[in-house]
C-alpha atoms as a PDB file:
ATOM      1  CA  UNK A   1       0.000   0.000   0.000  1.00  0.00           C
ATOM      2  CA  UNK A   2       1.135   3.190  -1.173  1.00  0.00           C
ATOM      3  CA  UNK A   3       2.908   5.512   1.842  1.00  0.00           C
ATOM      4  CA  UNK A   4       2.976   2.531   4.103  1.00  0.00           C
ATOM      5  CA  UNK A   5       6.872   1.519   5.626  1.00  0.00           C
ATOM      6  CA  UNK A   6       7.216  -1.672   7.471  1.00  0.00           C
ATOM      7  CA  UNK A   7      10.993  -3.099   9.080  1.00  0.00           C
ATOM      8  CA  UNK A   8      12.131  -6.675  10.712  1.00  0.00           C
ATOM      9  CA  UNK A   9      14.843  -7.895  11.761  1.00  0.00           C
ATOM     10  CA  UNK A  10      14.368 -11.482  10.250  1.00  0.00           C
ATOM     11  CA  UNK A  11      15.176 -12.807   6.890  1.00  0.00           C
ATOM     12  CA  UNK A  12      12.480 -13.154   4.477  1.00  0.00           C
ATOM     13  CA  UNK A  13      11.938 -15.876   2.361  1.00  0.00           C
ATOM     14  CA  UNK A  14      12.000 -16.058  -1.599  1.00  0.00           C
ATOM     15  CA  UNK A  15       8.527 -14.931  -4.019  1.00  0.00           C
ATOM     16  CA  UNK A  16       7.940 -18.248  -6.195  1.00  0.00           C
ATOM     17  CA  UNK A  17       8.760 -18.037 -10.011  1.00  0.00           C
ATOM     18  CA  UNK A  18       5.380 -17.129 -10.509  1.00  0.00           C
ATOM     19  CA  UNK A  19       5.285 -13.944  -8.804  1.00  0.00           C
ATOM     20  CA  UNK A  20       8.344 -12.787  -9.976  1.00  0.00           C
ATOM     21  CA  UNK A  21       7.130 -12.997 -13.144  1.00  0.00           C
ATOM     22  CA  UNK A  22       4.232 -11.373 -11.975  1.00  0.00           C
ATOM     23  CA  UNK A  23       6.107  -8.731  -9.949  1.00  0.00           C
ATOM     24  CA  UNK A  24       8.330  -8.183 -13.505  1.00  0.00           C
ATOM     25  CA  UNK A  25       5.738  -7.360 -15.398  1.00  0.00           C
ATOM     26  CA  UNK A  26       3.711  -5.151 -13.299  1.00  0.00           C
ATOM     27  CA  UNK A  27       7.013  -3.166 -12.666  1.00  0.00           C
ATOM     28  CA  UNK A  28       6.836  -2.990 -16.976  1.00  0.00           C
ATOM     29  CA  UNK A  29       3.188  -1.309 -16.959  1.00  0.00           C
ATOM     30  CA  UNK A  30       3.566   0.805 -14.403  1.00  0.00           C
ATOM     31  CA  UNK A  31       7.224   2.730 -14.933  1.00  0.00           C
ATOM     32  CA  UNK A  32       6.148   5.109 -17.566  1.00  0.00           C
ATOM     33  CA  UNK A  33       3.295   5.676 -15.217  1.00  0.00           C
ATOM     34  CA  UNK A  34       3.587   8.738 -12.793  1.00  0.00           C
ATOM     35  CA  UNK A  35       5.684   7.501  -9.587  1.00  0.00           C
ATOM     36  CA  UNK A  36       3.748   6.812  -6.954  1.00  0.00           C
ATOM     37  CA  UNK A  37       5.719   6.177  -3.665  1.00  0.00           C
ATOM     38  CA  UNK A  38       5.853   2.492  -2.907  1.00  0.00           C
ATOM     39  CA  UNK A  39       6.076   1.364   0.546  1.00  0.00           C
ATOM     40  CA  UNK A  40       9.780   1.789   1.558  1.00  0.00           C
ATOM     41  CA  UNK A  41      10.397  -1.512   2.955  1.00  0.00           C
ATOM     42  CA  UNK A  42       8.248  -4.791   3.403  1.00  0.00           C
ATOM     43  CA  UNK A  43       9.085  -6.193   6.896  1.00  0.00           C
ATOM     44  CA  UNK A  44       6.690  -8.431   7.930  1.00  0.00           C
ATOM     45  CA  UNK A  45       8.330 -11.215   9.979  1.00  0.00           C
ATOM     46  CA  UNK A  46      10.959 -12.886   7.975  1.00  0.00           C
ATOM     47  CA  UNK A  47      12.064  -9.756   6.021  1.00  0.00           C
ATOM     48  CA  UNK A  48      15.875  -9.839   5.022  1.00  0.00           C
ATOM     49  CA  UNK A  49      16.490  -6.615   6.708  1.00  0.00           C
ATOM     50  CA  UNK A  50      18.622  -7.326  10.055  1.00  0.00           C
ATOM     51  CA  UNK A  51      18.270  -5.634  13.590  1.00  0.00           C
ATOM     52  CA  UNK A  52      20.116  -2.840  12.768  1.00  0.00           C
ATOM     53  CA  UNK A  53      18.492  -2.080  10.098  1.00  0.00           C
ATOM     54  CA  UNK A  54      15.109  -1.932  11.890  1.00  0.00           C
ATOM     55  CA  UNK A  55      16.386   0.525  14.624  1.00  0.00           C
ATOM     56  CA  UNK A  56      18.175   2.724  11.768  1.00  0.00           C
ATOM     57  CA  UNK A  57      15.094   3.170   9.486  1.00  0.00           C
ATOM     58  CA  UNK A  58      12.909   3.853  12.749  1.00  0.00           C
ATOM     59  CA  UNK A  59      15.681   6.151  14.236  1.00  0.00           C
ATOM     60  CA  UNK A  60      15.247   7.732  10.546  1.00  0.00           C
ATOM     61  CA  UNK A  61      11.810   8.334  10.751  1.00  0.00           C
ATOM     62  CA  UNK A  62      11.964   9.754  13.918  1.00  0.00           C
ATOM     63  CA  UNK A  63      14.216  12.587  12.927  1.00  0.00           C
ATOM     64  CA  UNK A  64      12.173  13.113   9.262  1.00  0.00           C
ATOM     65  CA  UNK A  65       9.769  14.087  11.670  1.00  0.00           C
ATOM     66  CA  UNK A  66      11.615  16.131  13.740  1.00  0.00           C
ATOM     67  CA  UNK A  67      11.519  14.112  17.381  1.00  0.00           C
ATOM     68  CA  UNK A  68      14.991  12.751  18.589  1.00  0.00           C
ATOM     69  CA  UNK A  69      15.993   9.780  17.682  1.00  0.00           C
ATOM     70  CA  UNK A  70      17.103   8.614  20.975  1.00  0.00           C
ATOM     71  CA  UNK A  71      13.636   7.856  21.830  1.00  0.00           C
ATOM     72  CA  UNK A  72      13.776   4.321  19.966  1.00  0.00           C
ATOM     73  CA  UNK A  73      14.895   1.723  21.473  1.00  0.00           C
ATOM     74  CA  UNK A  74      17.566  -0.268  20.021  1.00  0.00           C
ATOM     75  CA  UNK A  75      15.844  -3.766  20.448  1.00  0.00           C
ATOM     76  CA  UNK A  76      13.250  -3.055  17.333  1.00  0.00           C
ATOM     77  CA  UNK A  77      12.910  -6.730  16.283  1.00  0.00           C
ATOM     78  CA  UNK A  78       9.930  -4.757  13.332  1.00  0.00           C
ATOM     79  CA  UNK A  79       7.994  -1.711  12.753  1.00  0.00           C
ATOM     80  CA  UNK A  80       5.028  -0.821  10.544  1.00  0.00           C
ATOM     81  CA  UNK A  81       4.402   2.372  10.083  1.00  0.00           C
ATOM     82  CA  UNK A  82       1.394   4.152   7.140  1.00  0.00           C
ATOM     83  CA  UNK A  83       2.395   7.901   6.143  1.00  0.00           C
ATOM     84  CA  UNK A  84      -1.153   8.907   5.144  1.00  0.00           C
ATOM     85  CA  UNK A  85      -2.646   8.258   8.888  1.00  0.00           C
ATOM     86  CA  UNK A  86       0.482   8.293  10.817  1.00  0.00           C
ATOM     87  CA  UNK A  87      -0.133   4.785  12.423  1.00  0.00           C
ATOM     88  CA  UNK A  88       2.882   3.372  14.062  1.00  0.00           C
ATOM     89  CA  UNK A  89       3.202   0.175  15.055  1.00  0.00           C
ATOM     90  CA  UNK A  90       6.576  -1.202  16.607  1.00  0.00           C
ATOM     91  CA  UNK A  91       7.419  -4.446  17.867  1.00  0.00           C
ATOM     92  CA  UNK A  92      10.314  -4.963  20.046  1.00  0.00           C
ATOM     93  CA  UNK A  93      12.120  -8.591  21.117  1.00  0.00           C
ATOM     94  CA  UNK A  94      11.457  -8.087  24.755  1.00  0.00           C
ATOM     95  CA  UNK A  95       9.675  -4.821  27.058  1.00  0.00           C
ATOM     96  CA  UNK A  96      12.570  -3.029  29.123  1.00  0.00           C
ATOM     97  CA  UNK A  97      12.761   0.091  32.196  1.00  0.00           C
ATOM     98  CA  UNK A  98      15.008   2.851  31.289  1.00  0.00           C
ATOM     99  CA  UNK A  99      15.653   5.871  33.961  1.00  0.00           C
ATOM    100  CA  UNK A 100      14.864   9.041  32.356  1.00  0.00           C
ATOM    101  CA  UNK A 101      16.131  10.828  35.645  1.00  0.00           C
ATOM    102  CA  UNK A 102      16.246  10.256  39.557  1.00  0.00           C
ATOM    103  CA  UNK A 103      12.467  10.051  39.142  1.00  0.00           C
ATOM    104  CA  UNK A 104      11.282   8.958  35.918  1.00  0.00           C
ATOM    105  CA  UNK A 105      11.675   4.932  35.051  1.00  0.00           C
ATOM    106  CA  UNK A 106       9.783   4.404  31.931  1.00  0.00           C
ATOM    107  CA  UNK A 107       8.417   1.072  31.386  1.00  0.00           C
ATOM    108  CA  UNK A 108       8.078  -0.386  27.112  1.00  0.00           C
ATOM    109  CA  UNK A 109       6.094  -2.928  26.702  1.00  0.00           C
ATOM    110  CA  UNK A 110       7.360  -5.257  23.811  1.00  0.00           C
ATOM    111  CA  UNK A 111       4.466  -4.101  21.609  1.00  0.00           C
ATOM    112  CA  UNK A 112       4.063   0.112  21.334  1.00  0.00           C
ATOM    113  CA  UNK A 113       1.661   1.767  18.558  1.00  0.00           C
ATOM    114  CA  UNK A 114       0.221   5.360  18.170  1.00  0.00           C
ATOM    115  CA  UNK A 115       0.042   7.638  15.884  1.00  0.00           C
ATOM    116  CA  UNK A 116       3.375   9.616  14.664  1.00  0.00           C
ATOM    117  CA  UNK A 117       2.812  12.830  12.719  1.00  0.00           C
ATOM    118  CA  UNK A 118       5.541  15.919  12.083  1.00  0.00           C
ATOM    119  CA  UNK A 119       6.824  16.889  15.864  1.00  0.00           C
ATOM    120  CA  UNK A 120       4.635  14.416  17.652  1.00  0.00           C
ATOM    121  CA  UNK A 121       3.947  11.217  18.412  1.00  0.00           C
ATOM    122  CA  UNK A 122       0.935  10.582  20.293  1.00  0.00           C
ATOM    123  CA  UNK A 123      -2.166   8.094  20.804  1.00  0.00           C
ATOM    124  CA  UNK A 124       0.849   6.025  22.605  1.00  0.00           C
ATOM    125  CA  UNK A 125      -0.015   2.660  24.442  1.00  0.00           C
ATOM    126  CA  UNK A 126       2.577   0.431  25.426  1.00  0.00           C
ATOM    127  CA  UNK A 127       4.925   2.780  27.366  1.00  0.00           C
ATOM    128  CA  UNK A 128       4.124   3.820  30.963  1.00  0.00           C
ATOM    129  CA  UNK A 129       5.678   5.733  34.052  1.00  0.00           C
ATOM    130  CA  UNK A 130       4.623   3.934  36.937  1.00  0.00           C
ATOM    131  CA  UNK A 131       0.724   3.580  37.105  1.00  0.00           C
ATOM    132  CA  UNK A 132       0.344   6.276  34.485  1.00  0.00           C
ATOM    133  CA  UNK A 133       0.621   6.028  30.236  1.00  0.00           C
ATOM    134  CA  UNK A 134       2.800   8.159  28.489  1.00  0.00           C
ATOM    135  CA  UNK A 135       0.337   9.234  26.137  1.00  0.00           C
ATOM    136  CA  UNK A 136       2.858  11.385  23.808  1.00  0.00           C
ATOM    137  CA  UNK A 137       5.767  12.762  23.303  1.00  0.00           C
ATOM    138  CA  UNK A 138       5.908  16.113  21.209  1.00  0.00           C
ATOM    139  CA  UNK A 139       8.010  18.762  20.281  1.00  0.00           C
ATOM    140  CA  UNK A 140       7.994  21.859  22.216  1.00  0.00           C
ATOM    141  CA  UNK A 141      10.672  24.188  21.184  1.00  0.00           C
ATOM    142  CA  UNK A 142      13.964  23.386  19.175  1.00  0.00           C
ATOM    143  CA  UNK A 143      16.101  20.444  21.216  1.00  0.00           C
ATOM    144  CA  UNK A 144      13.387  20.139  23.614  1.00  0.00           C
ATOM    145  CA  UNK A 145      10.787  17.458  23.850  1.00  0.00           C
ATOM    146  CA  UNK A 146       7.532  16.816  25.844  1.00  0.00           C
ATOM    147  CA  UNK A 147       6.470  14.110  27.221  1.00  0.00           C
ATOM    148  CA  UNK A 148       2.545  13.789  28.643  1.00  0.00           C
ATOM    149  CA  UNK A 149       1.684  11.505  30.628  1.00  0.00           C
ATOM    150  CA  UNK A 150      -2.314  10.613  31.709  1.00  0.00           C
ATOM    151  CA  UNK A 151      -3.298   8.877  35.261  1.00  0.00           C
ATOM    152  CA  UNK A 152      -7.210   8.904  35.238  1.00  0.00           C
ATOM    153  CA  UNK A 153      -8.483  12.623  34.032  1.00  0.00           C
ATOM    154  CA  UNK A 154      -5.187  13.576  35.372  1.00  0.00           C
ATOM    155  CA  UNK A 155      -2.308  14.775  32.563  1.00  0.00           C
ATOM    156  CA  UNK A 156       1.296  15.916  33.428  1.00  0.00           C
ATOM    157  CA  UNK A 157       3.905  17.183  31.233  1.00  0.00           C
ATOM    158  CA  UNK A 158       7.700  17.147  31.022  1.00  0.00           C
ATOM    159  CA  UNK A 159       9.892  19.063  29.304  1.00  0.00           C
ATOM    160  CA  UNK A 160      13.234  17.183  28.794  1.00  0.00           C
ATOM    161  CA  UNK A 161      16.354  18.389  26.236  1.00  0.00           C
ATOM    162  CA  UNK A 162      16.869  16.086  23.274  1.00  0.00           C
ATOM    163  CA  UNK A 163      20.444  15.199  25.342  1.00  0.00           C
ATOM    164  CA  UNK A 164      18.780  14.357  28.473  1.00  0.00           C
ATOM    165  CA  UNK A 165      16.972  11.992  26.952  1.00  0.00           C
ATOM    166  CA  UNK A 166      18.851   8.698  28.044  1.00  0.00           C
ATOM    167  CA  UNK A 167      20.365   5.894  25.213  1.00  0.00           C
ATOM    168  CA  UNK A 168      17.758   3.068  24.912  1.00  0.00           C
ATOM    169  CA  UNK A 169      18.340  -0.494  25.454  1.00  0.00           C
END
């Protein structure tokens, strides 16, 4: 699907004959076409594309759309993520803590989603402080980021500098 990226960190396994023929001939028809973005990478579980290159695309993303990049973790086994609506899903091989400061330890769950647009990325389940969801993480001013988190009806935000923010796991 057009605008769509997905990443994994497995290796994927060959298209039959058939569809390579297939796959041949509808890249014929459609190259004097107008180009149409096609989905940067296919990474459904057993994509070719190693670890690394799962955290590097993500880490990518995240700067095209101008949050830090030290906000993804480096343990991205895959990632899905569609440009038109901003959905973001992201699988990781295992849910970690990471210290933010004194008082912040911010739990990831091994499966986070929400919705990543230019300068935020919000809608966020799978990552919690404590009791409470982080429920986004958005761009204030230049090097600084904010991160919201929601307890009931109850929202609190924190400012933290881009180099604050700790390496992930």
């Amino acid at each position: 699907m057009p605008g769509e990226m997905s990443v994994s960190s497995k290796k994927k396994k060959g298209l039959t004959e058939g569809a390579k023929k297939t796959n041949k001939a509808k890249q014929k028809t459609t190259s004097s076409k107008a180009k149409v973005p096609p989905p940067l990478l296919k990474g459904e579980p057993g994509s070719k594309h190693k670890k690394q290159d799962a955290v590097a695309e993500l880490k990518q993303l995240f700067v095209e759309m101008d949050l830090p990049d030290r906000i993804v973790p480096n343990n991205v086994k895959s990632f899905h993520y569609n440009r038109s609506s901003g959905e973001l899903r992201i699988e990781l091989h295992s849910g970690f803590e990471k210290a933010f400061d004194k008082d912040n330890v911010i739990k990831f769950e091994s499966h986070v989603e929400g919705r990543l647009k230019h300068g935020v990325f919000d809608r966020i389940k799978g990552v919690t402080r404590g009791s409470a969801s982080i429920v986004s993480i958005e761009r204030g001013k230049p090097g600084h980021v904010d991160i919201t988190g929601k307890l009931g009806f109850f929202h609190k935000t924190m400012t933290f500098a881009d180099s604050a923010i700790p390496d992930m796991p």
